[in-house]
N, C-alpha and C. Protein backbone atom coordinates (compact mmCIF):
# COMPACT_ATOMS: atom_id res chain seq x y z
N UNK A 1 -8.86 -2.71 22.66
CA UNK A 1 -8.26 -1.43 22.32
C UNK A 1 -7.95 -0.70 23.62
N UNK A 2 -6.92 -0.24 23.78
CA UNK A 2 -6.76 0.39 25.25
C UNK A 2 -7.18 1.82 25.45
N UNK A 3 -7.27 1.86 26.20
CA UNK A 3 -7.65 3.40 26.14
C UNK A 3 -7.29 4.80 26.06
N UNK A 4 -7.87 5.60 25.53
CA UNK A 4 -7.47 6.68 24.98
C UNK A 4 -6.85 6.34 23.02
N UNK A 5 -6.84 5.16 23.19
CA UNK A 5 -6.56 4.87 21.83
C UNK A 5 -6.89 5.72 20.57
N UNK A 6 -6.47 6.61 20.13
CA UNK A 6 -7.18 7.32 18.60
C UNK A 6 -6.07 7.33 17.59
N UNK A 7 -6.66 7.13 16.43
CA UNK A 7 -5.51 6.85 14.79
C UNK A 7 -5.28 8.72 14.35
N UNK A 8 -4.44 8.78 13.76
CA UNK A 8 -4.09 10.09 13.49
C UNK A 8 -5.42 10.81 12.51
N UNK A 9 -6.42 11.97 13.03
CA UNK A 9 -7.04 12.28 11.78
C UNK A 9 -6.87 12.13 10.42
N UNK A 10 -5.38 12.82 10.10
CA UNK A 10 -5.66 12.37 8.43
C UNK A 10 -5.73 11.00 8.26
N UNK A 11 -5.52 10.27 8.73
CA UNK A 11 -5.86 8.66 8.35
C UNK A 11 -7.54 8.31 8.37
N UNK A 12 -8.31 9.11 9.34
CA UNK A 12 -9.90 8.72 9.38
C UNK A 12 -10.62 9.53 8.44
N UNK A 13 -9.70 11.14 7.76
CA UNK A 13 -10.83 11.84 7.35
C UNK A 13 -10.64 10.98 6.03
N UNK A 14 -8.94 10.44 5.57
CA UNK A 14 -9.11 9.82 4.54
C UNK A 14 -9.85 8.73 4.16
N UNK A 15 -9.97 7.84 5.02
CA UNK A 15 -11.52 7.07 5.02
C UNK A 15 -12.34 7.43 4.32
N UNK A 16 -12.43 8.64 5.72
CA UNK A 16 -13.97 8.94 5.27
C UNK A 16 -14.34 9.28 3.90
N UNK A 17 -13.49 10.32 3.82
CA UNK A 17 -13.66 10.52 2.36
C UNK A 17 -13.64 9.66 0.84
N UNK A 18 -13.07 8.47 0.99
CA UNK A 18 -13.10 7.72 0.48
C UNK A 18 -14.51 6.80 0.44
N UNK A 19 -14.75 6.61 1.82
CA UNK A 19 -16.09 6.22 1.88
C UNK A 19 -17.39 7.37 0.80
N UNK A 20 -17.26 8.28 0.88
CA UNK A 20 -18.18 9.61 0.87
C UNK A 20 -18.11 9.70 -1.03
N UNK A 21 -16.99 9.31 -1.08
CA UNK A 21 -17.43 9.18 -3.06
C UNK A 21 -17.05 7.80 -3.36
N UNK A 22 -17.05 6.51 -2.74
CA UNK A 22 -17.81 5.29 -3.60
C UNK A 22 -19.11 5.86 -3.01
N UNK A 23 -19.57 5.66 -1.83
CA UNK A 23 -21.17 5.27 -1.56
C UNK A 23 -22.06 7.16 -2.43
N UNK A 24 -21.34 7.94 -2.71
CA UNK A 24 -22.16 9.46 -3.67
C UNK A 24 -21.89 8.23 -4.99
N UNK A 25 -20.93 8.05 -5.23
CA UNK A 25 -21.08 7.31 -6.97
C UNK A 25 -22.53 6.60 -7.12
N UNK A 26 -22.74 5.68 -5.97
CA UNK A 26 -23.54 4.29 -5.93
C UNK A 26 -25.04 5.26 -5.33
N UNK A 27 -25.03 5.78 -5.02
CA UNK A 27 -26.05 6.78 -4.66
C UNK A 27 -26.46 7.94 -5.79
N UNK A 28 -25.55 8.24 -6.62
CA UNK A 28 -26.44 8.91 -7.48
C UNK A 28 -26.82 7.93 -8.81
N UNK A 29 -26.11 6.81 -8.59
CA UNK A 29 -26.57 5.84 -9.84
C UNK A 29 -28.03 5.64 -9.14
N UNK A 30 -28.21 5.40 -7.77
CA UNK A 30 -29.62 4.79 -7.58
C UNK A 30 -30.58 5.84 -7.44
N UNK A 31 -29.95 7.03 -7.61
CA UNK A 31 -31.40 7.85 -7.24
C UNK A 31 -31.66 8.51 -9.23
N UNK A 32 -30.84 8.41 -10.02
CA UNK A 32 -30.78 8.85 -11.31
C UNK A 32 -31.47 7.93 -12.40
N UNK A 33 -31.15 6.47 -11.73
CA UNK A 33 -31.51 5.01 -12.54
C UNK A 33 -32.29 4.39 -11.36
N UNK A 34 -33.31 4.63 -10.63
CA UNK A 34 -33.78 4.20 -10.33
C UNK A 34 -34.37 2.90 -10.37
N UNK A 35 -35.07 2.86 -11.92
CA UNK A 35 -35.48 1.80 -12.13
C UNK A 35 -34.48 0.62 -12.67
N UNK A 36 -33.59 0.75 -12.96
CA UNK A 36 -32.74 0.30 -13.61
C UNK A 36 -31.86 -0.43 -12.55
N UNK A 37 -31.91 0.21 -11.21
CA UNK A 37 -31.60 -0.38 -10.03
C UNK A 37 -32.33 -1.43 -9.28
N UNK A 38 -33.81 -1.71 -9.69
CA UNK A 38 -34.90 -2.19 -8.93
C UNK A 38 -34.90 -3.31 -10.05
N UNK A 39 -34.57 -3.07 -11.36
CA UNK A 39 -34.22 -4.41 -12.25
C UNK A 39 -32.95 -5.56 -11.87
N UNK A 40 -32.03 -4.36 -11.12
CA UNK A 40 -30.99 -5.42 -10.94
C UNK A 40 -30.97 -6.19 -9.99
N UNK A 41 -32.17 -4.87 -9.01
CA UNK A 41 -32.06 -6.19 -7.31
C UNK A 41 -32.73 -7.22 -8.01
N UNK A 42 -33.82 -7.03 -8.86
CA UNK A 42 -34.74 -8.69 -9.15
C UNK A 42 -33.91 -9.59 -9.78
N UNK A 43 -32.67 -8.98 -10.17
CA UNK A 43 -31.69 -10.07 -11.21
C UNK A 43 -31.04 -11.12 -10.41
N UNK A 44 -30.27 -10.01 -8.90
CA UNK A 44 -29.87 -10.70 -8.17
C UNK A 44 -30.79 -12.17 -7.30
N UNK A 45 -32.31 -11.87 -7.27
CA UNK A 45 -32.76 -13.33 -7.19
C UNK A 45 -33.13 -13.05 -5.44
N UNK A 46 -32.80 -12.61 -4.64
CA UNK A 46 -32.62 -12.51 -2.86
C UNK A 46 -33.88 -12.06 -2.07
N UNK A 47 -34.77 -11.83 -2.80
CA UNK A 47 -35.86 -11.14 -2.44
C UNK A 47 -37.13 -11.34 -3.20
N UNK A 48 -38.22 -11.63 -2.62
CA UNK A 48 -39.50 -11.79 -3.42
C UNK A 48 -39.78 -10.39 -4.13
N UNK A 49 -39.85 -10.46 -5.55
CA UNK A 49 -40.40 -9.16 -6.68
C UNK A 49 -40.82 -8.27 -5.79
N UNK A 50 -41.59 -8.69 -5.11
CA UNK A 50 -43.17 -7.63 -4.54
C UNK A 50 -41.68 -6.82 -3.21
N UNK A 51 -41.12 -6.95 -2.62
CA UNK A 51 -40.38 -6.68 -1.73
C UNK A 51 -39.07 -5.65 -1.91
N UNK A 52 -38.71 -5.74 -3.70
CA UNK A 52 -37.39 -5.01 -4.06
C UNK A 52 -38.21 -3.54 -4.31
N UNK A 53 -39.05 -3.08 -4.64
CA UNK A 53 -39.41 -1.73 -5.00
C UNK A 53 -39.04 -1.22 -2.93
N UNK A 54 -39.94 -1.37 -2.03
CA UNK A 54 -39.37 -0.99 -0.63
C UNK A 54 -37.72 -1.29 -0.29
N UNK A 55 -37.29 -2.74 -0.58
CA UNK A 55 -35.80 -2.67 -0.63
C UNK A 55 -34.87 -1.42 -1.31
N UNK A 56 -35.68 -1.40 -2.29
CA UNK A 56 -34.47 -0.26 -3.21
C UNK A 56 -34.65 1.38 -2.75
N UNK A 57 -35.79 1.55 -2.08
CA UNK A 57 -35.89 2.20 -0.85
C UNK A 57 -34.93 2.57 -0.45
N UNK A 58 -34.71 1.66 0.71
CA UNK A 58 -34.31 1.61 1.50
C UNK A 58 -33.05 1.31 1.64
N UNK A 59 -32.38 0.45 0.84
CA UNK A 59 -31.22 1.05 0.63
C UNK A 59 -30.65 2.46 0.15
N UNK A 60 -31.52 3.23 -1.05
CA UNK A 60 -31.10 4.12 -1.56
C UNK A 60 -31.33 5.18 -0.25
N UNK A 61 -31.98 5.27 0.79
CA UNK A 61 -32.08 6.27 2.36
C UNK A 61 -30.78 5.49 2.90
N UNK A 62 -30.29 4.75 2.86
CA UNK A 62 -29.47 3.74 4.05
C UNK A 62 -28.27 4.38 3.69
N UNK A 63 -27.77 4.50 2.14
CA UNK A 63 -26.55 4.80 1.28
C UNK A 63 -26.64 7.07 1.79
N UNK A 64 -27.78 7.33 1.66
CA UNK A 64 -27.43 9.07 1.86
C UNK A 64 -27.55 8.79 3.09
N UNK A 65 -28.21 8.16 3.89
CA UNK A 65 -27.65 8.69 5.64
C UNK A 65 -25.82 8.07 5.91
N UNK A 66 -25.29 7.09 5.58
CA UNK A 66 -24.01 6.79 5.35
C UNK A 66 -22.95 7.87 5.29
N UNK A 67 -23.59 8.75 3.22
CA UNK A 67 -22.95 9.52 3.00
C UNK A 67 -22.81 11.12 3.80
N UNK A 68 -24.30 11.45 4.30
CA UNK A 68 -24.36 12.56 5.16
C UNK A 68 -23.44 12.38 6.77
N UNK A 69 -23.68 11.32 7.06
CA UNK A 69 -23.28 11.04 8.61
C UNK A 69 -21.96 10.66 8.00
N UNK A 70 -21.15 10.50 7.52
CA UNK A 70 -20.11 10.39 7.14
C UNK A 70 -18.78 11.81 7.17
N UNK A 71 -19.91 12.81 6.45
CA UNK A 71 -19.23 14.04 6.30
C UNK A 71 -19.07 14.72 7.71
N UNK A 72 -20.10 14.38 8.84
CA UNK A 72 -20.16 15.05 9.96
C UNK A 72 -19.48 14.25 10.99
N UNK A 73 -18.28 14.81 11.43
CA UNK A 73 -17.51 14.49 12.01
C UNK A 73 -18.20 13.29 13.46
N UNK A 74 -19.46 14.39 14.42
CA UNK A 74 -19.90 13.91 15.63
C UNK A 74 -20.87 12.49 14.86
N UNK A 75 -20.84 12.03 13.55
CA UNK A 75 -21.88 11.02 13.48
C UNK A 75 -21.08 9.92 12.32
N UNK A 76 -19.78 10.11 12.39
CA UNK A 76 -19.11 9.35 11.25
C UNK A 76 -18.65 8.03 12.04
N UNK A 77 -18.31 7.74 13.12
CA UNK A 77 -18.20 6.60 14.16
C UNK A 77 -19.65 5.51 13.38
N UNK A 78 -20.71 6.27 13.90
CA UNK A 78 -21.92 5.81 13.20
C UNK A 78 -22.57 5.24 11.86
N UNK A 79 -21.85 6.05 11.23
CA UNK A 79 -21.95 6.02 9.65
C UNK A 79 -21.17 5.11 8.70
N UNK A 80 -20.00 5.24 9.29
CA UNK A 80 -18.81 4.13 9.01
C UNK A 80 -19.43 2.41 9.60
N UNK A 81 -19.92 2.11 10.93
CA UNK A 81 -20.60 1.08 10.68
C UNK A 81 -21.59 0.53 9.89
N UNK A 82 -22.37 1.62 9.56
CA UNK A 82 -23.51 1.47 8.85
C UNK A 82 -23.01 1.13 7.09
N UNK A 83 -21.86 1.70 7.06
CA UNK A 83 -21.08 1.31 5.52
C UNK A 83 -20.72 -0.17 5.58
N UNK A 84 -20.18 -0.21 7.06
CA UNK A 84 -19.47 -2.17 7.05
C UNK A 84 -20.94 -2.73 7.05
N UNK A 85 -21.93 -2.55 7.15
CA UNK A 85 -22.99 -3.51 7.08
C UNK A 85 -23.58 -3.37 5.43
N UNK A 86 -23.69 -2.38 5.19
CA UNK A 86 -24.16 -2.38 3.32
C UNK A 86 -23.23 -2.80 3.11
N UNK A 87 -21.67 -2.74 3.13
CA UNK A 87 -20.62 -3.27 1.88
C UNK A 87 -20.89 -4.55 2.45
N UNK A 88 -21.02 -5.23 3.59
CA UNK A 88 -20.83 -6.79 3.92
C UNK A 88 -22.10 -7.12 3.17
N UNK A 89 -22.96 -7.06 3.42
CA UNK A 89 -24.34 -6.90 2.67
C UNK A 89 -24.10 -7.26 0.95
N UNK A 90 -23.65 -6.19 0.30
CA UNK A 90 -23.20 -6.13 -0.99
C UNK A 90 -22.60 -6.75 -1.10
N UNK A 91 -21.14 -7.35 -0.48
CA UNK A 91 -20.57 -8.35 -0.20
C UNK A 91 -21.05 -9.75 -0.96
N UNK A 92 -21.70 -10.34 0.05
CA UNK A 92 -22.79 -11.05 0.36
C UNK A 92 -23.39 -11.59 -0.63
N UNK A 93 -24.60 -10.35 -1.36
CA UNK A 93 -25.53 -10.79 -2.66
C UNK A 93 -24.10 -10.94 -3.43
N UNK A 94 -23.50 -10.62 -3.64
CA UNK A 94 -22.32 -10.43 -5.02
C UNK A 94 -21.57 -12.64 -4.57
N UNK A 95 -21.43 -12.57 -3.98
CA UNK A 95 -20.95 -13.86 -3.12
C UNK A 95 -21.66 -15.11 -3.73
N UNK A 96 -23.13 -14.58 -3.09
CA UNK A 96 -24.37 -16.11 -3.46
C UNK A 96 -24.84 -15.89 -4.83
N UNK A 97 -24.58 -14.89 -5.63
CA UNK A 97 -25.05 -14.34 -7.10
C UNK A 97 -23.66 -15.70 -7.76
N UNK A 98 -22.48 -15.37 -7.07
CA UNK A 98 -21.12 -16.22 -7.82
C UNK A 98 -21.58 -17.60 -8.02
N UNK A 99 -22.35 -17.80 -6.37
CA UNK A 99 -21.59 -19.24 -6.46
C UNK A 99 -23.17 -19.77 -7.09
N UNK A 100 -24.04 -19.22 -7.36
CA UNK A 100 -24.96 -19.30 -8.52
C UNK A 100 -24.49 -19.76 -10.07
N UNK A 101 -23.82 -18.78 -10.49
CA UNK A 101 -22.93 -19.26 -11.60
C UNK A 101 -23.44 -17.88 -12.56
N UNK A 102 -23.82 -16.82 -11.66
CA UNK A 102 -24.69 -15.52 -12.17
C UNK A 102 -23.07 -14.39 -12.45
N UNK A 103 -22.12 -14.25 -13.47
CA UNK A 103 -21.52 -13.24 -13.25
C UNK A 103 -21.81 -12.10 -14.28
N UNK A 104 -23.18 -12.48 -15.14
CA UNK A 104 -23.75 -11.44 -15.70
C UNK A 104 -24.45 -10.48 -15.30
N UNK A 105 -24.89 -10.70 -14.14
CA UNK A 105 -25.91 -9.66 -13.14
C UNK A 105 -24.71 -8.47 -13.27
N UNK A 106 -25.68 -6.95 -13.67
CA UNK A 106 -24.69 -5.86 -12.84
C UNK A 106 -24.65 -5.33 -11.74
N UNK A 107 -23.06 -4.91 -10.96
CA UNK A 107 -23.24 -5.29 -9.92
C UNK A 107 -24.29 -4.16 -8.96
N UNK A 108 -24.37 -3.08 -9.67
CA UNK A 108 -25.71 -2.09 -9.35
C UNK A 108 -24.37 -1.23 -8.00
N UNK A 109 -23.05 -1.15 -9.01
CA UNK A 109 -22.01 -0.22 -8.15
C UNK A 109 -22.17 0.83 -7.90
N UNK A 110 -22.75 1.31 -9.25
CA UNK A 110 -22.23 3.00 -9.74
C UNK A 110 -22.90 2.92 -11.72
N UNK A 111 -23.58 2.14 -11.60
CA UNK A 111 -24.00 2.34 -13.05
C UNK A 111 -23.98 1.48 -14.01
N UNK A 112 -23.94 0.85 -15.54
CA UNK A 112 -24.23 -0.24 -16.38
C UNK A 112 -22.69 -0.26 -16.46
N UNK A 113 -22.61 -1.75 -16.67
CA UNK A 113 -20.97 -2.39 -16.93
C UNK A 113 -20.23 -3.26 -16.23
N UNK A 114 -20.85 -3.34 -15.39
CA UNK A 114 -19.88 -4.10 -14.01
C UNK A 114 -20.63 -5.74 -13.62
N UNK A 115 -20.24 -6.28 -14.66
CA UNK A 115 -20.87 -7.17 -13.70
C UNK A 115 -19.98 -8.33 -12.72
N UNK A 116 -20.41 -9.31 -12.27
CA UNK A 116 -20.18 -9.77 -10.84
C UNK A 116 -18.76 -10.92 -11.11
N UNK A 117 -17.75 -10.54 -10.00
CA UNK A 117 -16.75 -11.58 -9.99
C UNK A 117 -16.31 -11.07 -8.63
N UNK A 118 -15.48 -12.12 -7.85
CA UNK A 118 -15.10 -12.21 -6.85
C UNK A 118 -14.04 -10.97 -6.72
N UNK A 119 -13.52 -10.51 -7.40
CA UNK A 119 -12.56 -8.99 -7.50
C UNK A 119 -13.63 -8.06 -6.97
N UNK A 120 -14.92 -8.37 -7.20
CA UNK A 120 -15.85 -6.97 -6.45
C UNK A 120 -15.97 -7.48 -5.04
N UNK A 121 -16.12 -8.24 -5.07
CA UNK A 121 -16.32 -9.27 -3.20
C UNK A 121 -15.39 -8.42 -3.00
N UNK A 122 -13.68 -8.93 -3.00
CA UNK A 122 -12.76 -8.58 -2.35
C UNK A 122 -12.52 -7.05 -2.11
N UNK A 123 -12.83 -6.12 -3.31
CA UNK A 123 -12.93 -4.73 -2.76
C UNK A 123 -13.42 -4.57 -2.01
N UNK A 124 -15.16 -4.88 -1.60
CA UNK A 124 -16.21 -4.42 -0.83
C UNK A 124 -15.23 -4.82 0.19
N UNK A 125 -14.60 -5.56 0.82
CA UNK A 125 -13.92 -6.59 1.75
C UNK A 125 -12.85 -5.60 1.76
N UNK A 126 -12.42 -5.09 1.00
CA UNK A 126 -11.30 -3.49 1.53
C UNK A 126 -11.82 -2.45 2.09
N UNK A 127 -12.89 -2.21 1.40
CA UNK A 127 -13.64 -1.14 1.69
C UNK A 127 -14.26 -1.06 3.11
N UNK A 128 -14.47 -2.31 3.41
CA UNK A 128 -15.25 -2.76 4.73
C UNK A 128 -13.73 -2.48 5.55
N UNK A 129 -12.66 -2.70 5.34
CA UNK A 129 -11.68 -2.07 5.72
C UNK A 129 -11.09 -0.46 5.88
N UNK A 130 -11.53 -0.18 4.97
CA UNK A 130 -11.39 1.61 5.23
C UNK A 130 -12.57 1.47 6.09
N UNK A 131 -13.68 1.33 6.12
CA UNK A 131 -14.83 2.04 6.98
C UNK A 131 -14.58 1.83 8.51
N UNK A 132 -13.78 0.46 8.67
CA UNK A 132 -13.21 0.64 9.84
C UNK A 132 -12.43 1.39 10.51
N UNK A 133 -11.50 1.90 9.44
CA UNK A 133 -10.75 3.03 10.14
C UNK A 133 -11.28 4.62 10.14
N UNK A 134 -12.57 4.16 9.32
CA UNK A 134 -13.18 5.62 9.36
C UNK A 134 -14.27 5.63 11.04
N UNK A 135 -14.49 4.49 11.26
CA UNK A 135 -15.00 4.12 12.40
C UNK A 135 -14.34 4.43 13.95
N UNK A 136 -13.12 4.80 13.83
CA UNK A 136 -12.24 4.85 14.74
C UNK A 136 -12.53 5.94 15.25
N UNK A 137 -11.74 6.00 16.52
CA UNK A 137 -12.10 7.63 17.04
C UNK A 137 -10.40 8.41 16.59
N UNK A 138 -10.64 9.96 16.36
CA UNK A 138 -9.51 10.40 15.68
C UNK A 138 -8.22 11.30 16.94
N UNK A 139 -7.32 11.07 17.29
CA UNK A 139 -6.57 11.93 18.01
C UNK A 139 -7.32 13.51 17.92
N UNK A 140 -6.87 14.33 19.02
CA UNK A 140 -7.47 15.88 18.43
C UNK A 140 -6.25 17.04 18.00
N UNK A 141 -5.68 16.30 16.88
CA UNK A 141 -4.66 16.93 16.39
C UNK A 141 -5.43 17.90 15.49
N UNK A 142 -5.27 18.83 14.79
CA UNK A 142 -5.55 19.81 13.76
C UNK A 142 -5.44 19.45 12.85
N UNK A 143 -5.17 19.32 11.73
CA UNK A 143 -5.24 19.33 10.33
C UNK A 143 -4.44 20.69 9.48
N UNK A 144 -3.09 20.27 8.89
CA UNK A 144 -2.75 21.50 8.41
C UNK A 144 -3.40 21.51 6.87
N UNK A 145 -2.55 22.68 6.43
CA UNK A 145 -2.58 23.05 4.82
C UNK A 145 -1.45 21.01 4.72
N UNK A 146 -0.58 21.18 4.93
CA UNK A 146 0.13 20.05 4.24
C UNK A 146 -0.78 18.65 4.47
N UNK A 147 -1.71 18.42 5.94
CA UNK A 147 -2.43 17.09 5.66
C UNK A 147 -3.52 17.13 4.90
N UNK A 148 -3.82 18.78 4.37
CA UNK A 148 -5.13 18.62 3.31
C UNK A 148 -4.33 18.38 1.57
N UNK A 149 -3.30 18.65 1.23
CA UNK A 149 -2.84 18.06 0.36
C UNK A 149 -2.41 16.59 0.11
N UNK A 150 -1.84 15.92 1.54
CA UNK A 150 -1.74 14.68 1.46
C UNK A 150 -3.39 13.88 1.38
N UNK A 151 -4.30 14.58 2.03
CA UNK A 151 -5.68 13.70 2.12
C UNK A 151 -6.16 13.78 0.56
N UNK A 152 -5.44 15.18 -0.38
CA UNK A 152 -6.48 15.25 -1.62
C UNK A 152 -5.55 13.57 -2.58
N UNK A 153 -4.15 13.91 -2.31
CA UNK A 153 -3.48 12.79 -2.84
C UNK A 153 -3.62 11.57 -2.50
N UNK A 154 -4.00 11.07 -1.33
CA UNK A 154 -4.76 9.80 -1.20
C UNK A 154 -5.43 9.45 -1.03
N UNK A 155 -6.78 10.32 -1.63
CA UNK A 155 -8.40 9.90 -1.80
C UNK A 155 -8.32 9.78 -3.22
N UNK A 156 -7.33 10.28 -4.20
CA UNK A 156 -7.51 10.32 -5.40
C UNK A 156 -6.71 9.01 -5.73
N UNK A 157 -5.65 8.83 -5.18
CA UNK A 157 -4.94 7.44 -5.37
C UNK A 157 -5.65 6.77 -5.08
N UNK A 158 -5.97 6.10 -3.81
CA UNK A 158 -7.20 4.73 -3.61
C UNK A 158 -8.29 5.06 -4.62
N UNK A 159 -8.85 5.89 -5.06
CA UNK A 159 -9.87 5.69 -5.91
C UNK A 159 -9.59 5.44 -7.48
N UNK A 160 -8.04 5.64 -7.57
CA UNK A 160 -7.70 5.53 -8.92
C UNK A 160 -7.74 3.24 -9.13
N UNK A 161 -7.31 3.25 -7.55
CA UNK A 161 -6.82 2.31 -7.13
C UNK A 161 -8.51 1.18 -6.90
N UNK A 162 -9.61 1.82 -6.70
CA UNK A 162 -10.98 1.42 -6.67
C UNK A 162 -10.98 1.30 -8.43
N UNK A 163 -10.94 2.12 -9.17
CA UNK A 163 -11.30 2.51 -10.52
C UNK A 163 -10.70 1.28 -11.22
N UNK A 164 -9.09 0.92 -11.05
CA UNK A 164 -9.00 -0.29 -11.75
C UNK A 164 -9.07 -1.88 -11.34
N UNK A 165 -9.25 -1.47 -9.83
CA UNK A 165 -9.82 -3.25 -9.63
C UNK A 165 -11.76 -3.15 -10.33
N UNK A 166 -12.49 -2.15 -10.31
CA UNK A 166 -13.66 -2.55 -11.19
C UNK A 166 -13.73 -2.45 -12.27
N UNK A 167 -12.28 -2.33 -13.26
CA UNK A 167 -12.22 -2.29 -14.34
C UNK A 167 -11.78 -3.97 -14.64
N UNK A 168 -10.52 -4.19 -14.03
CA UNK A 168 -10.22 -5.56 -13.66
C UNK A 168 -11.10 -6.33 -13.74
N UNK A 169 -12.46 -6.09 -12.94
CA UNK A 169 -13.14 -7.14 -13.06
C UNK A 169 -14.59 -7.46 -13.83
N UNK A 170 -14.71 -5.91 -14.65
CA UNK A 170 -15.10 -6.03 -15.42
C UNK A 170 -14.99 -6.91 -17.11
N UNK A 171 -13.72 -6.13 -16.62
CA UNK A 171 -12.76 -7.26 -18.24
C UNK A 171 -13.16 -9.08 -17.79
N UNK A 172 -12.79 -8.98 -16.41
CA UNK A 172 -12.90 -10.53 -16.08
C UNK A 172 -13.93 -10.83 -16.33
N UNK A 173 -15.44 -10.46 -16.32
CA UNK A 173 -16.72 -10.91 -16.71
C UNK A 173 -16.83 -11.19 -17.40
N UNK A 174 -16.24 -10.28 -18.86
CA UNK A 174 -16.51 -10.05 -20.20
C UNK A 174 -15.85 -11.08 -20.82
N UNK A 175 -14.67 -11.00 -20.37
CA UNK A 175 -14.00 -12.29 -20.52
C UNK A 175 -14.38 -14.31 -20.72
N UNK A 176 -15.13 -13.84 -19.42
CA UNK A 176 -15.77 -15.33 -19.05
C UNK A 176 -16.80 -15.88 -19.99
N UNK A 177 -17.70 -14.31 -20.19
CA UNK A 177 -18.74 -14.72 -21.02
C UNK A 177 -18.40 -15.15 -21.96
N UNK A 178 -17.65 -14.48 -22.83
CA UNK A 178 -17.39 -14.87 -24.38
C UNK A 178 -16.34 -16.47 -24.19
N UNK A 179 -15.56 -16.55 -23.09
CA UNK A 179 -15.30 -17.67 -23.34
C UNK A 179 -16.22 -19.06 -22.89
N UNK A 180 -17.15 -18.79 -22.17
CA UNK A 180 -18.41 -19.98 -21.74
C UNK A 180 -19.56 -19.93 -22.36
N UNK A 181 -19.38 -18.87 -23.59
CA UNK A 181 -20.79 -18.66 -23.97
C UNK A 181 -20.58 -18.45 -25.84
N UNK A 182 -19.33 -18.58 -25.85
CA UNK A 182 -19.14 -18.49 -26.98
C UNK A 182 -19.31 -17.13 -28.03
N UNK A 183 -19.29 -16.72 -27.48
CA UNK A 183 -19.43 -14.29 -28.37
C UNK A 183 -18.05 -14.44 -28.82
């Protein structure tokens, strides 16, 4: 990257912000359903029983320092990596859960319904893409009234745009089951 290199703010706050309500969705599912979250890490299989009650921990601190250091401009460089390592992470279990032959596990996104197909891989794998550009350092341009209307219009589009690839691949689960399982 050469130097002095920076992407136009509205392009990083939109990141960010994008980052800041998937990982609040997936963060208030885990702090609301707690347990219901600590059922799914054991579903996923990746961890000895005795180990997911501290895991679910610790992710659920890992996901609000993300979302806090996210909102604050001097610690979002920071925060945005720390997202590419949970989504690669999430990634990951969702990945070795597939090639298991597990696409009933839920994927423990944002709440009951979702369970696992390679359409969630590939988001996290976008997403790990926005966090990069939320990772960036930002020009020190200002921010008008007109780039806070364009940022409200394309945090709400990509997320409309999040909303139906996990709908997508919800259907695709549901799908699979009843056709390999006979429902």
């Amino acid at each position: 990257m050469p130097d002095g290199f920076a992407l136009d703010p509205l392009a990083v706050a939109i990141a960010a912000a994008v980052l800041v309500l998937v990982f609040v969705r997936g963060l208030w599912h885990k702090l609301t359903e707690h347990a219901l979250f600590r059922v799914t890490m054991v579903e996923y299989g990746l961890l000895p029983e005795r180990a997911v009650p501290f895991a679910a921990v610790a992710i659920t601190l890992a996901e609000a320092a993300v979302v806090i250091g996210l909102v604050l401009p001097a610690t979002r460089p920071a925060a945005a990596i720390g997202a590419v390592l949970l989504l690669a992470l999430y990634a990951a279990a969702i990945a070795i859960n597939l090639r298991r032959g597990q696409v009933t596990i839920d994927c423990g996104c944002g709440g009951p319904g979702h369970g696992l197909s390679w359409l969630l891989a590939a988001r996290n794998a976008g997403l790990i893409a926005v966090a990069a550009l939320a990772a960036m350092p930002a020009a020190g341009r200002e921010l008008g009234a007109a780039d806070a209307g364009i940022l409200a219009f394309s945090v709400i589009t990509v997320w409309l745009l999040i909303a139906a690839v996990e709908q997508a691949a919800s259907n695709g689960a549901y799908v699979w089951l009843h056709r390999h399982r006979g429902y």
